[in-house]
Protein backbone atom coordinates (compact mmCIF):
# COMPACT_ATOMS: atom_id res chain seq x y z
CA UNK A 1 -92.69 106.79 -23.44
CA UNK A 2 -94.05 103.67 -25.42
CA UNK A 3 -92.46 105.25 -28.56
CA UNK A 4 -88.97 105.59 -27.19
CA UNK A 5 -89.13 102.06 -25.56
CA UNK A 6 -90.16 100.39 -28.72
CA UNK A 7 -86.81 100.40 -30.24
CA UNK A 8 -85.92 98.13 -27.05
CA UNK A 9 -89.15 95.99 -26.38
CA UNK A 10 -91.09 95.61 -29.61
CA UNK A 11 -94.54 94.16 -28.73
CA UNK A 12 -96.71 97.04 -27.91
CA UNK A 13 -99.19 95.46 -25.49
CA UNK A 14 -95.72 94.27 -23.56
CA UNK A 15 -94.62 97.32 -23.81
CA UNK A 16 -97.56 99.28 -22.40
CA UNK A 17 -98.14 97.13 -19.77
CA UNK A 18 -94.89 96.98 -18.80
CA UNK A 19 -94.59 101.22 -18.51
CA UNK A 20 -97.82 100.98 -16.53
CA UNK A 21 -95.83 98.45 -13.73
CA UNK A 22 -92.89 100.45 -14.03
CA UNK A 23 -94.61 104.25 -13.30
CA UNK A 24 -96.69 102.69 -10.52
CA UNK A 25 -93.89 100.56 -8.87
CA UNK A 26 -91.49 104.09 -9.12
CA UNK A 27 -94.08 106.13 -7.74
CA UNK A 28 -94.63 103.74 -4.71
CA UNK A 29 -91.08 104.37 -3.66
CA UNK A 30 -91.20 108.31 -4.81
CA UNK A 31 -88.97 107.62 -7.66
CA UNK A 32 -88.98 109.17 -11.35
CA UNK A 33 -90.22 106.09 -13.20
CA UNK A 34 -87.49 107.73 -16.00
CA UNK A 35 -85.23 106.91 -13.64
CA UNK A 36 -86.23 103.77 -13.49
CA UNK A 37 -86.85 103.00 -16.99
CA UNK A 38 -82.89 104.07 -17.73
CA UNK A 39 -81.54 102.26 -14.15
CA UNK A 40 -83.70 99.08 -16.19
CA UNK A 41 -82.40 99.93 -19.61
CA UNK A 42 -78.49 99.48 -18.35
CA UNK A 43 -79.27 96.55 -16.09
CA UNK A 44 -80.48 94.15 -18.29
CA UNK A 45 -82.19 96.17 -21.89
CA UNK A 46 -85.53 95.53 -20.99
CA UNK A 47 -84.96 91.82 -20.75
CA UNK A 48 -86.88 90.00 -17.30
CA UNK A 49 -85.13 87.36 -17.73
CA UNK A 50 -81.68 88.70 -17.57
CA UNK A 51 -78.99 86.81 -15.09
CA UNK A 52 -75.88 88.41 -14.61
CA UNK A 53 -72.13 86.55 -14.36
CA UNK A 54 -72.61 87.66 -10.25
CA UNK A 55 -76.39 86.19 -10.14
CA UNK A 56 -78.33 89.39 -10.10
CA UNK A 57 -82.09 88.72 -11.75
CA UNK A 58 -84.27 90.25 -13.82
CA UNK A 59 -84.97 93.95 -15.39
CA UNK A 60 -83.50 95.81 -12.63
CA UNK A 61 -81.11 92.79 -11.79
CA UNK A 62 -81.82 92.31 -8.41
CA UNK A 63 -79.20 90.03 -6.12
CA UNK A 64 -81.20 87.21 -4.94
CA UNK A 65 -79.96 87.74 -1.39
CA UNK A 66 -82.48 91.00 -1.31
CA UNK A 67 -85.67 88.24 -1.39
CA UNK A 68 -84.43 87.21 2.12
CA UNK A 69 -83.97 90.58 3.44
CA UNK A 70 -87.06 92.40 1.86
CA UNK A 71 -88.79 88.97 3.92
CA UNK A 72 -90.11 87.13 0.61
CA UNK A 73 -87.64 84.36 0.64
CA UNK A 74 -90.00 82.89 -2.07
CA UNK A 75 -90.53 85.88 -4.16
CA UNK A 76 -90.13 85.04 -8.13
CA UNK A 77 -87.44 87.71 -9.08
CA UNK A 78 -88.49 86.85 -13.13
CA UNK A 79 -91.77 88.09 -12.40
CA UNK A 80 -92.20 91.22 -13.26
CA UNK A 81 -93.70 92.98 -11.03
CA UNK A 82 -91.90 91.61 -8.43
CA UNK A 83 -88.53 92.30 -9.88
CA UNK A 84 -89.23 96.29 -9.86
CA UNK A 85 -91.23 96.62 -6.84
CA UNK A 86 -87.61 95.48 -4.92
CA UNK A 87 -85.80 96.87 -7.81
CA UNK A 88 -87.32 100.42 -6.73
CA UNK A 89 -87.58 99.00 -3.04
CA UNK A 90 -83.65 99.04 -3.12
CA UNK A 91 -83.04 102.11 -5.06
CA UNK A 92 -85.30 104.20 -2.53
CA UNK A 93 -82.78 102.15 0.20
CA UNK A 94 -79.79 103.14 -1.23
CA UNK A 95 -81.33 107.37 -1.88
CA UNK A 96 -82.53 107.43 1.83
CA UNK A 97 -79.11 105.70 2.81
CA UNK A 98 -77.28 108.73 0.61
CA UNK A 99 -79.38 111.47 1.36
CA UNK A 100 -81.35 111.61 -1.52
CA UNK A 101 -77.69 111.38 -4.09
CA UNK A 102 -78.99 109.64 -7.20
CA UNK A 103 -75.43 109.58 -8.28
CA UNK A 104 -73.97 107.84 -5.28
CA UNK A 105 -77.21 105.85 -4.41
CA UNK A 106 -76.91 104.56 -7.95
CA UNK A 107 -73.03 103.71 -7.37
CA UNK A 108 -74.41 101.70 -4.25
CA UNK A 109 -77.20 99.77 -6.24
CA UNK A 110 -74.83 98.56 -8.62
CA UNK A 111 -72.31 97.83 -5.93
CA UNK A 112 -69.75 100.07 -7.53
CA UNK A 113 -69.23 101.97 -4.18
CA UNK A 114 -67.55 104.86 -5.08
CA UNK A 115 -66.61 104.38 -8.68
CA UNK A 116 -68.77 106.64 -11.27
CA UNK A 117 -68.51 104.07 -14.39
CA UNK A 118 -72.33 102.59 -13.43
CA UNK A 119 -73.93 105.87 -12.04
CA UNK A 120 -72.63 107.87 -15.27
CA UNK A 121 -74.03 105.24 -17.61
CA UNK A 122 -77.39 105.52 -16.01
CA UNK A 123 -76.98 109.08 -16.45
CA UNK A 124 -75.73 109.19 -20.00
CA UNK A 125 -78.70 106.76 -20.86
CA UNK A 126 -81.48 108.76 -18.79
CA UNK A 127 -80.30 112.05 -20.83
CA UNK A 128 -80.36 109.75 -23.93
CA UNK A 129 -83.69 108.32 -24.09
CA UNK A 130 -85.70 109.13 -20.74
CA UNK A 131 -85.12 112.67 -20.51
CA UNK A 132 -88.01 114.12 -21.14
CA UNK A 133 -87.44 116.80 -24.42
């Protein structure tokens, strides 16, 4: 994995560490870290200190509203760590909400409810890069 994510974040130590965070936050929630790594990879391209035009944080651009409902009102949503452990938090959410649908769950995460734009660039980038060959 550190060779196909060093086209995207060049410093190696970075780069490893930041694998490391993402497998182990993935695995907490019984996701495919893969998964994650594309769902992170569309959000914001491996930057943690991404903001989107509708105030979504971080690598897997998560709506600060979630740091009051996840009970962490405080919680630092440019830290790393933090940003994928409710990154993943919410993705598990939205599967368990949709039966276990990655495509719709994905939809929900994104807040495109219903529309396939979001879910099939996930997909398009997991099969891309993640998949594994």
């Amino acid at each position: 994995m550190s060779q196909r994510l060093s086209v995207l974040v060049p410093g190696r130590r970075f780069r490893l560490r930041l694998l490391e965070d993402v497998r182990y936050a993935a695995l907490r929630e019984g996701l495919r870290p893969r998964v994650v790594l594309a769902v992170i990879e569309v959000e914001s391209a491996f930057n943690p200190y991404a903001i989107s035009p509708r105030g979504a944080l971080g690598l897997m651009q998560v709506m600060p509203f979630w740091t009051k409902r996840l009970g962490e009102p405080t919680a630092n949503l440019f830290r790393i760590r933090t940003n994928l452990r409710m990154g993943c938090h919410i993705l598990r959410h939205y599967l368990n909400r949709h039966r276990g649908d990655l495509f719709t769950a994905l939809a929900a995460y994104n807040g495109s409810n219903g529309l396939p734009y979001y879910p099939d660039r996930v997909y398009r980038v997991f099969h891309a890069r993640w998949f594994h060959q």
